[in-house]
C-alpha atoms as a PDB file:
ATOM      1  CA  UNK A   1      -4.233  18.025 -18.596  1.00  0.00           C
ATOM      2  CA  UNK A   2      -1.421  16.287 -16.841  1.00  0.00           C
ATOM      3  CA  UNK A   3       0.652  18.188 -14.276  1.00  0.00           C
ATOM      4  CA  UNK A   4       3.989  17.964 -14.375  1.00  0.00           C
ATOM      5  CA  UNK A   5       5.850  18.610 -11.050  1.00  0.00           C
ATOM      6  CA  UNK A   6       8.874  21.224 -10.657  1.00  0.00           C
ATOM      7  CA  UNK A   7      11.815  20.868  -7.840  1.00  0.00           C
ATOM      8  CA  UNK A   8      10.059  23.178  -6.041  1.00  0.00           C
ATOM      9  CA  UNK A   9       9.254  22.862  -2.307  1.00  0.00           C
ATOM     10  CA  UNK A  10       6.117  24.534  -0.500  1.00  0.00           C
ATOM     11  CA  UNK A  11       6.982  25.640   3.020  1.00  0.00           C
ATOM     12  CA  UNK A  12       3.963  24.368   4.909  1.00  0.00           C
ATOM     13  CA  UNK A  13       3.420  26.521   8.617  1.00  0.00           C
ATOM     14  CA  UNK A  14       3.788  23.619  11.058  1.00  0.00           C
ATOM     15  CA  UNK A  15       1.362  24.852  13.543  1.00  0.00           C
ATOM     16  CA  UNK A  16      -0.947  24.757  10.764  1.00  0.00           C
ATOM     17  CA  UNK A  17      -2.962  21.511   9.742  1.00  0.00           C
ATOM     18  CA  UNK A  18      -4.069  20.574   6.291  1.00  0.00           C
ATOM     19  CA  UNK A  19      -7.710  18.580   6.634  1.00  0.00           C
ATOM     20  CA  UNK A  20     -10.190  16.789   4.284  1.00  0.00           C
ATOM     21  CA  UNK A  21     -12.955  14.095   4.649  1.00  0.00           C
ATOM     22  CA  UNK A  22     -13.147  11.584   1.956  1.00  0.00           C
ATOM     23  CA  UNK A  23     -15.919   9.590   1.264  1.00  0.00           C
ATOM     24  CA  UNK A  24     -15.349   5.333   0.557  1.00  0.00           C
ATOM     25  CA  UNK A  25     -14.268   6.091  -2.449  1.00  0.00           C
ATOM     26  CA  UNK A  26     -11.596   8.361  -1.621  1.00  0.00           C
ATOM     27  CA  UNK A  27     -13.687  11.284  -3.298  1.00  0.00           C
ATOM     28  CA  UNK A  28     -13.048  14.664  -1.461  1.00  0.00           C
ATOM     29  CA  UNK A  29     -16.287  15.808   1.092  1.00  0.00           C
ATOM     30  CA  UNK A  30     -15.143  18.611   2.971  1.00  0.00           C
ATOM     31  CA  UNK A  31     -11.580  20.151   3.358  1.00  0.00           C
ATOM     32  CA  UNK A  32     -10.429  23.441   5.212  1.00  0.00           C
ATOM     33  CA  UNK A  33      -9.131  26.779   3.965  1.00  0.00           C
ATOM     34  CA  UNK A  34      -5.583  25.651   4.927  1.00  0.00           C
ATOM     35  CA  UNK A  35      -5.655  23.032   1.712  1.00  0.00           C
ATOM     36  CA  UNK A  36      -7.117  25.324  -0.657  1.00  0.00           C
ATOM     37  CA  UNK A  37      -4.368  27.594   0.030  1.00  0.00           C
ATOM     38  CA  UNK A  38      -1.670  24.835  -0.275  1.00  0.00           C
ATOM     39  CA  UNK A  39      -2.625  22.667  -3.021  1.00  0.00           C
ATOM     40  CA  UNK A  40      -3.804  25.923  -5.093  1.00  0.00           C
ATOM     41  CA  UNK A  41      -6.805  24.200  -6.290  1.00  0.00           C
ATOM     42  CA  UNK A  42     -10.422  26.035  -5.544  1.00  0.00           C
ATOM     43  CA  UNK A  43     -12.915  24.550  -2.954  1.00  0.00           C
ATOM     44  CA  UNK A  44     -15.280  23.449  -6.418  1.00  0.00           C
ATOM     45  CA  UNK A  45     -12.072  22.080  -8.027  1.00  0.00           C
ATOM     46  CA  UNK A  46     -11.701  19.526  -4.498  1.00  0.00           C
ATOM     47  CA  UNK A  47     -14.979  18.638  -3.692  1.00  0.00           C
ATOM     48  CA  UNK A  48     -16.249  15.773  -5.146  1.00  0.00           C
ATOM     49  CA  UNK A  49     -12.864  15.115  -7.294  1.00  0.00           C
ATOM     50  CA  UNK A  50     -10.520  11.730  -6.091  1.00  0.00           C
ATOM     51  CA  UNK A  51      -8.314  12.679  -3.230  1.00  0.00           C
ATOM     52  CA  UNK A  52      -5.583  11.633  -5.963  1.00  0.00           C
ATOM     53  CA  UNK A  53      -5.739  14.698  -7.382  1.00  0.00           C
ATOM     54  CA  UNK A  54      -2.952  15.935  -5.052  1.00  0.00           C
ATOM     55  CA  UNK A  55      -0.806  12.859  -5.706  1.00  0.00           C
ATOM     56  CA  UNK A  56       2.923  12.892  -6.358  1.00  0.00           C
ATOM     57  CA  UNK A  57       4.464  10.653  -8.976  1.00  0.00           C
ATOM     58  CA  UNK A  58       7.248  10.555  -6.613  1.00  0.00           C
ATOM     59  CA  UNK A  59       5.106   8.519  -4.510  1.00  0.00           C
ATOM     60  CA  UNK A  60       5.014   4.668  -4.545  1.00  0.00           C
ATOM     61  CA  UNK A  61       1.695   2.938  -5.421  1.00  0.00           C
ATOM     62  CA  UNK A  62       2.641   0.929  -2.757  1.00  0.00           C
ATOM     63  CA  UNK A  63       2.142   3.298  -0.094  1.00  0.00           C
ATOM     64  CA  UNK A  64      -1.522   4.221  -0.921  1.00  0.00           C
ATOM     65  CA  UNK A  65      -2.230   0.242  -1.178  1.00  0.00           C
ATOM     66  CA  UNK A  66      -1.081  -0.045   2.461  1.00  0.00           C
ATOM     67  CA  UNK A  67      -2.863   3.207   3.592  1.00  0.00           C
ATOM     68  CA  UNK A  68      -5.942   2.038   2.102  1.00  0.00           C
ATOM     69  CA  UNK A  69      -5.467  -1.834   3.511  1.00  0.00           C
ATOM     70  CA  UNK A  70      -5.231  -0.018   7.038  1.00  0.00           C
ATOM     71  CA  UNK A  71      -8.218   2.394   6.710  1.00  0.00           C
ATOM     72  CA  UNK A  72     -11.049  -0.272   4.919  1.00  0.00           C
ATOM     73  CA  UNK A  73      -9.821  -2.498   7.551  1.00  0.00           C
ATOM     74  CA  UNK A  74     -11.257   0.370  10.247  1.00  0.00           C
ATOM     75  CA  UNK A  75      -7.428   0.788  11.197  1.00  0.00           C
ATOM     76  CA  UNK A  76      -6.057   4.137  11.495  1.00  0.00           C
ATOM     77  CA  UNK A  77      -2.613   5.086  10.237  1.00  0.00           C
ATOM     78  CA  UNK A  78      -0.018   7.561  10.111  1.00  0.00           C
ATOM     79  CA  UNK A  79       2.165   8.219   6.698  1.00  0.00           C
ATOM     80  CA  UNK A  80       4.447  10.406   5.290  1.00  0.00           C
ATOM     81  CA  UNK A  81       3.386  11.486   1.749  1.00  0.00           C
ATOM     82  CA  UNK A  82       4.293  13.881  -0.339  1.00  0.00           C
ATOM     83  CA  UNK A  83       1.618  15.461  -2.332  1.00  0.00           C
ATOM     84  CA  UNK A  84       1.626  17.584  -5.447  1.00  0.00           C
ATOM     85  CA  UNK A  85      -0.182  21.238  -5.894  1.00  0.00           C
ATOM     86  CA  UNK A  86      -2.044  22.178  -8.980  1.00  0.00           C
ATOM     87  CA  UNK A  87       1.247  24.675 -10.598  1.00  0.00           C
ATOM     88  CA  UNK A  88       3.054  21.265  -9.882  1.00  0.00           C
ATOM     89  CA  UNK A  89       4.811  22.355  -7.069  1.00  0.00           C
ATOM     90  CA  UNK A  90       5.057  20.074  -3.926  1.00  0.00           C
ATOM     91  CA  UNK A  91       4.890  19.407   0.135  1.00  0.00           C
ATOM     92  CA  UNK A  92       5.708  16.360   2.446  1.00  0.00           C
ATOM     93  CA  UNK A  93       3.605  16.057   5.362  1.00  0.00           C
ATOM     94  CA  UNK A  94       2.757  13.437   8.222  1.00  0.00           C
ATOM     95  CA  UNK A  95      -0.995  12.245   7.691  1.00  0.00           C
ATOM     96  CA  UNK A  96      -3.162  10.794  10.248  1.00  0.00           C
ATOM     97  CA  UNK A  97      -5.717   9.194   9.008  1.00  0.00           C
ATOM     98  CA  UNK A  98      -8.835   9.021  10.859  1.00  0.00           C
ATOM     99  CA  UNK A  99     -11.888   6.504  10.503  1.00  0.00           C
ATOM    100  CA  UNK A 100     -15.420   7.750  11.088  1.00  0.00           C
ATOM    101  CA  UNK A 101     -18.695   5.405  11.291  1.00  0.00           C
ATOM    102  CA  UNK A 102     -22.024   5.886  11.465  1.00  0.00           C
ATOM    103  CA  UNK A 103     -25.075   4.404  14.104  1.00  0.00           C
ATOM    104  CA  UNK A 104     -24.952   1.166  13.229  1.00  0.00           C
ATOM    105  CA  UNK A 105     -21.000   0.932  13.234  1.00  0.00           C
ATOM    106  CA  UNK A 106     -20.235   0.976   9.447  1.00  0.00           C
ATOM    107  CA  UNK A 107     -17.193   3.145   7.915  1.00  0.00           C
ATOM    108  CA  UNK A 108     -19.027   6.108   6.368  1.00  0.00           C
ATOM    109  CA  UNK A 109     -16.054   7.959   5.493  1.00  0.00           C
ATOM    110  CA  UNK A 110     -12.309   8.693   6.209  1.00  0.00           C
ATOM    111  CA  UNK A 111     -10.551  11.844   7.498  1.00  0.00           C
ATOM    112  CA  UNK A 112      -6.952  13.073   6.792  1.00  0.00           C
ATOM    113  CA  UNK A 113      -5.134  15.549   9.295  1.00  0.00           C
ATOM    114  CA  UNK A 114      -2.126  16.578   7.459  1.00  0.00           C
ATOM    115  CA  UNK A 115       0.984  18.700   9.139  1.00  0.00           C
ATOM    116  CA  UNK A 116       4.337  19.564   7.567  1.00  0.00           C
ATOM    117  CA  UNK A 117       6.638  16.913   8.059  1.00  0.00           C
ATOM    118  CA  UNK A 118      10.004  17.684   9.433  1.00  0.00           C
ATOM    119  CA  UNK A 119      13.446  17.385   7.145  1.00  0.00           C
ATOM    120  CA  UNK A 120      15.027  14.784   9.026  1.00  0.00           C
ATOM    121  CA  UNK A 121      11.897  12.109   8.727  1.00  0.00           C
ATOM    122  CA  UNK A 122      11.491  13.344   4.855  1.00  0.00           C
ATOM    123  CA  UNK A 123      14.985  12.797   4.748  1.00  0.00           C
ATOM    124  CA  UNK A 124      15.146   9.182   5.986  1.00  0.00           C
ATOM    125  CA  UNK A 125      11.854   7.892   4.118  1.00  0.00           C
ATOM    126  CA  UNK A 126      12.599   9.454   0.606  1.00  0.00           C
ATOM    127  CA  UNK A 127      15.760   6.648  -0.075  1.00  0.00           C
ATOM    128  CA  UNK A 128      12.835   4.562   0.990  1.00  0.00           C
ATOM    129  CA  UNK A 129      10.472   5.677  -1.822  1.00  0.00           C
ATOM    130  CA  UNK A 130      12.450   5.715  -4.493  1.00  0.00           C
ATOM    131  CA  UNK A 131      13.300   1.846  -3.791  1.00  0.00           C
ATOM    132  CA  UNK A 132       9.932   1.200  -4.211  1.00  0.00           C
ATOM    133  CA  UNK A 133       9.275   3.669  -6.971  1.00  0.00           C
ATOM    134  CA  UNK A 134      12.213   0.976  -8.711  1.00  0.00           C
ATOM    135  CA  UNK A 135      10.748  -2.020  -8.001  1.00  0.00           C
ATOM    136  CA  UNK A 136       7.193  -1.149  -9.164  1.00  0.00           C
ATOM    137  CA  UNK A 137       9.221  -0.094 -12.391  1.00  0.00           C
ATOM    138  CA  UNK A 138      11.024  -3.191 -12.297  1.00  0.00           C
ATOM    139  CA  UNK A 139       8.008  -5.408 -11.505  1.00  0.00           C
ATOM    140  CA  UNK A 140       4.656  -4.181 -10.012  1.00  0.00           C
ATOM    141  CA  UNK A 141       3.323  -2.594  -7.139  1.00  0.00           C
ATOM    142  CA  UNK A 142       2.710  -6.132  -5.188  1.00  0.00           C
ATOM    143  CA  UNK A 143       6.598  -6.566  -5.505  1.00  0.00           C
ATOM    144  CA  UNK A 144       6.934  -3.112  -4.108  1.00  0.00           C
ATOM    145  CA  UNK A 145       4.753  -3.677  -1.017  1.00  0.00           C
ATOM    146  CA  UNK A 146       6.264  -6.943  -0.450  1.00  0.00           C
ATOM    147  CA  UNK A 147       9.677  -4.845   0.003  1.00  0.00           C
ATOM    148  CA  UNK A 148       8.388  -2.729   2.316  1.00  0.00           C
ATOM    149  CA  UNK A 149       6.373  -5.065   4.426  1.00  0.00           C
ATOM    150  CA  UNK A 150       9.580  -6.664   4.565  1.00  0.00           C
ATOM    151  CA  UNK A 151      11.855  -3.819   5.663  1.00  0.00           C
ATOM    152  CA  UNK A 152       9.543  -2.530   7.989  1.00  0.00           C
ATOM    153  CA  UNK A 153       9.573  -6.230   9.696  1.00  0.00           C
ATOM    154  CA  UNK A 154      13.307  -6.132   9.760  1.00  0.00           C
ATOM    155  CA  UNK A 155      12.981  -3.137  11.686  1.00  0.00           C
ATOM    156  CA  UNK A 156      10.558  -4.928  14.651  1.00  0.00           C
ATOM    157  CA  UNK A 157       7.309  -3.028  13.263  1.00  0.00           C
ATOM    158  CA  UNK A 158       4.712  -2.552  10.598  1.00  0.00           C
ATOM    159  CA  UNK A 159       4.626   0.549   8.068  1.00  0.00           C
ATOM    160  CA  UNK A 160       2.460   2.558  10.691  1.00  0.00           C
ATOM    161  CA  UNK A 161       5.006   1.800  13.935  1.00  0.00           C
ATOM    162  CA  UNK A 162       7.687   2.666  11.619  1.00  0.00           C
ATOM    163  CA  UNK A 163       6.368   6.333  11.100  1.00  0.00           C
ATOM    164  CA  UNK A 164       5.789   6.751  14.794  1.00  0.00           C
ATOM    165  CA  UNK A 165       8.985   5.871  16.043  1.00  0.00           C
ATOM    166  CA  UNK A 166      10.431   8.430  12.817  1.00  0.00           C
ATOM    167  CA  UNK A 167       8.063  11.445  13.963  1.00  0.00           C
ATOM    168  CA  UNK A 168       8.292  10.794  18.169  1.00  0.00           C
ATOM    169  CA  UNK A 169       5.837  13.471  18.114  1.00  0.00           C
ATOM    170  CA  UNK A 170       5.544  15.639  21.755  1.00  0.00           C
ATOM    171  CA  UNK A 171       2.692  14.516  23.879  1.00  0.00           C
ATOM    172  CA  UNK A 172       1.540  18.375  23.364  1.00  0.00           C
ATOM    173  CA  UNK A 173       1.274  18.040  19.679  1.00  0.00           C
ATOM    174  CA  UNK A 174      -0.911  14.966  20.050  1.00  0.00           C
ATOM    175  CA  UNK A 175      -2.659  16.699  22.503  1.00  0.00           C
ATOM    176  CA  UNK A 176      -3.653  19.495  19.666  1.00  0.00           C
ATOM    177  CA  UNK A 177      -4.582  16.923  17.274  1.00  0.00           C
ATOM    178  CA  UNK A 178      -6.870  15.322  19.350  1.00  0.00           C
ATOM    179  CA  UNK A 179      -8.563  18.909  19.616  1.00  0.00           C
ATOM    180  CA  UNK A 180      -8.234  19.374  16.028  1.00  0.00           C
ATOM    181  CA  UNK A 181     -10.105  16.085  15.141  1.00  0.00           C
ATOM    182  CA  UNK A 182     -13.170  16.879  17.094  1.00  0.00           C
ATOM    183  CA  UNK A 183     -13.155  20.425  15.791  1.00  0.00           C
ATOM    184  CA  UNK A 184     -12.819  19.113  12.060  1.00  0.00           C
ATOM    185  CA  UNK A 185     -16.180  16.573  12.749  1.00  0.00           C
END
């Protein structure tokens, strides 16, 4: 069953984080009560299901392409993405993506720390999206990433500078993310 989305908006707590491991695949491992309770979906609905399960049509293919260029590539990224809960309902939040290896070195799986993102970044990226929401309707997702990778050059950075310089994050907040990572291993 398909879910269609409604205008509505879910208020996330922004001292709250939203986490999940993945698996290479992008197959949901492990994700905290926090998710469950946003995305409305149970803990046996998540685990083991693709991590698109959450995804907004709203978004462009694009996006995920470049997130998951970054993170196969051992690169870790920051994005704003809006996701979709199971009643269809949605929420925009700032993911930081986080790679984890194993002994020898090798990606063994991927870890998302997701916090509400603020108005004025959702704001400013959303005109963004829905450009490249029309050109993959126009032509195809490559034509949409080659826009962005463009505009984001115009603007002296790649995709993942971009979002930093939006967000400007306080050295604090980082601070609790950092603690939040190692907690969430």
């Amino acid at each position: 069953m398909r879910i269609m989305p409604t205008d509505r908006e879910i208020k996330l707590n922004p001292k709250k984080y939203i986490l999940s491991t993945t698996d290479l695949e992008g197959n949901i491992t492990k994700v905290n009560d926090y998710f469950i309770e946003i995305c409305k979906y149970s803990q046996e609905e998540l685990i083991g299901a693709n991590h698109n399960i959450v995804r907004h049509p709203d978004m462009p293919k694009a996006i995920f392409a470049l997130m998951w260029q970054y993170i196969q590539n051992g690169q870790n990224i920051t994005a704003i993405v809006k996701n979709m809960a199971k009643n269809g309902d949605h929420y925009w939040v700032i993911t930081d993506f986080e790679i984890r290896r194993d002994h020898d070195g090798n990606i063994n799986r991927y870890m998302a720390f997701r916090q509400a993102a603020p108005k004025k970044i959702v704001r400013t990226i959303e005109p963004l999206y829905r450009k490249l929401l029309e050109i993959e309707k126009a032509d195809d997702m490559e034509a949409s990433l080659e826009y962005l990778l463009n505009f984001v050059t115009e603007q002296g950075t790649d995709y993942n500078g971009y979002i930093q310089k939006l967000e400007k994050r306080s050295q604090l907040t980082l601070f609790i993310l950092s603690k939040i990572k190692k907690l969430f291993l």
